[in-house]
N, C-alpha and C. Protein backbone atom coordinates (compact mmCIF):
# COMPACT_ATOMS: atom_id res chain seq x y z
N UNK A 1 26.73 -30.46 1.48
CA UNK A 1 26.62 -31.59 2.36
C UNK A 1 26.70 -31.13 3.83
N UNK A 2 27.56 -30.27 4.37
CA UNK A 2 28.08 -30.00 5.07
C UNK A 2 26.46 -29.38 5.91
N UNK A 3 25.96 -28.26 5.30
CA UNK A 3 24.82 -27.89 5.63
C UNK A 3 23.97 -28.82 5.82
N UNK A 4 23.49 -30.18 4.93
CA UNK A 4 22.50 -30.56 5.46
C UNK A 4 22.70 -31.60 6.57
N UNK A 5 23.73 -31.80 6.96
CA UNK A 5 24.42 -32.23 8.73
C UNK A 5 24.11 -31.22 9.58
N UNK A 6 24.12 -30.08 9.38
CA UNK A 6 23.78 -29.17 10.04
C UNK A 6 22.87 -29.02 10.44
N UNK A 7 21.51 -29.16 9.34
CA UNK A 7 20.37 -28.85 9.56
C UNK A 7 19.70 -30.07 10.33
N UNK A 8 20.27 -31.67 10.03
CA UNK A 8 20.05 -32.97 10.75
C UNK A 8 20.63 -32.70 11.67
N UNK A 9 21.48 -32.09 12.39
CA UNK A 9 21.51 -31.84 13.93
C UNK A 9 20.83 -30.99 14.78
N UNK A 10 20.10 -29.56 13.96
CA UNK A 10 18.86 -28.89 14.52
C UNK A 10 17.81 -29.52 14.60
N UNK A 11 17.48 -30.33 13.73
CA UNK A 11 16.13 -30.93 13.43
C UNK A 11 16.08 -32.25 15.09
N UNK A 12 17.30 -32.60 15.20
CA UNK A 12 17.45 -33.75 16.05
C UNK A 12 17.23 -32.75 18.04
N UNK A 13 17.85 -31.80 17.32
CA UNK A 13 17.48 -30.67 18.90
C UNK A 13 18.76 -30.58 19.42
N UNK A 14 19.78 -30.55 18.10
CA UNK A 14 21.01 -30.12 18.58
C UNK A 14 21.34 -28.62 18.56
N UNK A 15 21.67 -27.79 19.74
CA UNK A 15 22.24 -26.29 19.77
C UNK A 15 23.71 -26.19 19.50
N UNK A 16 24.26 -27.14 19.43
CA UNK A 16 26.06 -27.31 18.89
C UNK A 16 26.38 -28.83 18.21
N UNK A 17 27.24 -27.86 17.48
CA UNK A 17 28.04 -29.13 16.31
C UNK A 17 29.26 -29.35 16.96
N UNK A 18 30.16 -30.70 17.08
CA UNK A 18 31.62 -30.08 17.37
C UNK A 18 31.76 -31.60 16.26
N UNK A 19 33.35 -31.20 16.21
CA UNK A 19 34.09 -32.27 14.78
C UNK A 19 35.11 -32.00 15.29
N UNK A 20 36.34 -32.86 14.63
CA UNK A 20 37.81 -32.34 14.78
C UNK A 20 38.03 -32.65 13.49
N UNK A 21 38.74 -31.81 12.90
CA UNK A 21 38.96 -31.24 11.90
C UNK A 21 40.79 -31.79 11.47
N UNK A 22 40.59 -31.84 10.10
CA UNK A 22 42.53 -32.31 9.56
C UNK A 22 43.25 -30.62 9.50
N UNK A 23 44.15 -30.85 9.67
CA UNK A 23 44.83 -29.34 8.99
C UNK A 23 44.20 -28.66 8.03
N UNK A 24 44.37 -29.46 7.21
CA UNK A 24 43.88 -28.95 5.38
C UNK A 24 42.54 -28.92 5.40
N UNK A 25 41.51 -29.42 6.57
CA UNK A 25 40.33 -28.78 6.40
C UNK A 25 39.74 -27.69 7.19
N UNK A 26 40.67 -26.87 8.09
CA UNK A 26 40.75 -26.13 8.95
C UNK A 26 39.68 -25.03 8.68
N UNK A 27 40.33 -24.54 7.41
CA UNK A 27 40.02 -23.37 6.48
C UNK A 27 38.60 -22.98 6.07
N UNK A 28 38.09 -24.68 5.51
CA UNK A 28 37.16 -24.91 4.79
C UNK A 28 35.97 -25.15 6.00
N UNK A 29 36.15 -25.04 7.09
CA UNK A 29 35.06 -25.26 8.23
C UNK A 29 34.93 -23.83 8.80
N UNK A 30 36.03 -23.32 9.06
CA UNK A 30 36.34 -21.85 9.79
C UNK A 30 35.43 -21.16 8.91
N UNK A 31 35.79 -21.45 7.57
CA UNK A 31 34.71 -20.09 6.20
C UNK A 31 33.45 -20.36 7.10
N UNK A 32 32.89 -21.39 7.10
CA UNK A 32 31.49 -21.64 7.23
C UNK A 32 30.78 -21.49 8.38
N UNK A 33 31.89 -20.78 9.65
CA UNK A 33 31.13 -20.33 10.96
C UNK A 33 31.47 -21.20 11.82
N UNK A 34 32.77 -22.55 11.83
CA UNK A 34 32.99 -23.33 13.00
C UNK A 34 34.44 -22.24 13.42
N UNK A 35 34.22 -22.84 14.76
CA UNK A 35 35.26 -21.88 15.32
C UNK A 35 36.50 -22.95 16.37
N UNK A 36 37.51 -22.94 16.70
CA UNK A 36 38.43 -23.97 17.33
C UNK A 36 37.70 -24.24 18.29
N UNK A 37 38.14 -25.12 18.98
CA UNK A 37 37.74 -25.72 20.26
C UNK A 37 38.77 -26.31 21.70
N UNK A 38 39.95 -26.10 21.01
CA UNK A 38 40.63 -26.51 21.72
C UNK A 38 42.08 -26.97 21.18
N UNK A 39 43.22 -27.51 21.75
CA UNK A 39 44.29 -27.39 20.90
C UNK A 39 44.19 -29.06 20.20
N UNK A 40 45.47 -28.78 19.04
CA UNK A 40 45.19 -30.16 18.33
C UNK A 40 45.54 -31.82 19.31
N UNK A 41 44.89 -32.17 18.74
CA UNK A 41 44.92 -33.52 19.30
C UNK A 41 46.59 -33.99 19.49
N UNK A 42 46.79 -35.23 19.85
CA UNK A 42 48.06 -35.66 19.79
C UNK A 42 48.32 -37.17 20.28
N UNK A 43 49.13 -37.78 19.81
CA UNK A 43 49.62 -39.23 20.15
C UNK A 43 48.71 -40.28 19.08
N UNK A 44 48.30 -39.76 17.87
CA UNK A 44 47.52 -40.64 17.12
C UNK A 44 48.06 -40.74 15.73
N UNK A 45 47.87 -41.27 14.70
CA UNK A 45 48.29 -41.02 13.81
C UNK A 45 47.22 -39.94 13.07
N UNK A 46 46.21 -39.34 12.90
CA UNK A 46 45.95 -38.20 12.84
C UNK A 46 46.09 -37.16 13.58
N UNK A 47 46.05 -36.22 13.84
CA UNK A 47 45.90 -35.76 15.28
C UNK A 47 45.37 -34.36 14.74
N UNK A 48 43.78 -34.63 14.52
CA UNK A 48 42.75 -33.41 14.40
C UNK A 48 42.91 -32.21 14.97
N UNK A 49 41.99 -31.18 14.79
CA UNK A 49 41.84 -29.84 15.64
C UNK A 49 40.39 -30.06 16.11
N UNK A 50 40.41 -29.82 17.12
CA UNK A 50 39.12 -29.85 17.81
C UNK A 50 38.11 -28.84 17.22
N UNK A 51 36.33 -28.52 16.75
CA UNK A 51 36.20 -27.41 16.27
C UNK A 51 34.28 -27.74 16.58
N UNK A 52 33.62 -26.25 16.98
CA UNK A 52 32.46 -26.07 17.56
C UNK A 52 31.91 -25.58 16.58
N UNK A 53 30.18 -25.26 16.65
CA UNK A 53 28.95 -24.59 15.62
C UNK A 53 28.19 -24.37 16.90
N UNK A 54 27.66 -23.15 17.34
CA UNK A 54 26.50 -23.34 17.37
C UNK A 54 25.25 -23.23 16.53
N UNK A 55 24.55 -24.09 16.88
CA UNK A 55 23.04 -23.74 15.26
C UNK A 55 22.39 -23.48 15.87
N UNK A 56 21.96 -23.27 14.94
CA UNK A 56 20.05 -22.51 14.90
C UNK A 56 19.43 -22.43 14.31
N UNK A 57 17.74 -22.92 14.40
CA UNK A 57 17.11 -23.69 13.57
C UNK A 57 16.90 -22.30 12.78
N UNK A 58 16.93 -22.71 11.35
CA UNK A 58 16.40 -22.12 9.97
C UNK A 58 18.23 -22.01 9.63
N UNK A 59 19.07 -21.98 10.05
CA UNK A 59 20.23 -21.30 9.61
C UNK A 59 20.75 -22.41 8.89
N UNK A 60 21.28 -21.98 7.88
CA UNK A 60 22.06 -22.59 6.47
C UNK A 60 23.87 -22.30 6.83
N UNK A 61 24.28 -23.34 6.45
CA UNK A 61 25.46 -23.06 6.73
C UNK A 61 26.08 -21.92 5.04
N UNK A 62 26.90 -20.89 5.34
CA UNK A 62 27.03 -20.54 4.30
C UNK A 62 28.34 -20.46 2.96
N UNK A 63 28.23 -19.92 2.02
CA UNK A 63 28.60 -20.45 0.75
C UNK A 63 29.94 -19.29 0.68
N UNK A 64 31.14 -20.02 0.21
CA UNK A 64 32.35 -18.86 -0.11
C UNK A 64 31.92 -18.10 -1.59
C-alpha cells in the first residue's frame, strides 16, 4: 500500500513525501527509506514523529 502512495505522489509531481509517524510505526517507515524530520510532536493526544521521502519516478518503495 504504502508504495502505491508513493508512486500517486510521483505521478502527481511530487519530489517529497512527509507523514508523521506513531512510535510503533517508526521502524516500519525508516525500513522503507523515510528518514526523521524533525522532533516529535507535542501537546496532542498523539504526538507523532515528523518523517520525509524523497521520490523518484520509477522507484518502488522497498520490501523487508
Amino acid at each position: 500500500m504504502l508504495a502505491h502512495l508513493e508512486a500517486a505522489l510521483v505521478a502527481l509531481g511530487h519530489k517529497e513525501g512527509r507523514l508523521e509517524s506513531t512510535s510503533t510505526a517508526r521502524g516500519f517507515y525508516q525500513g522503507r527509506g523515510w528518514q526523521a524530520d524533525g522532533p516529535q510532536a507535542s501537546g496532542r493526544m498523539v504526538n507523532g514523529y515528523p518523517m520525509r521521502k524523497t521520490l523518484e519516478r520509477g522507484e518502488r518503495a522497498s520490501r523487508p
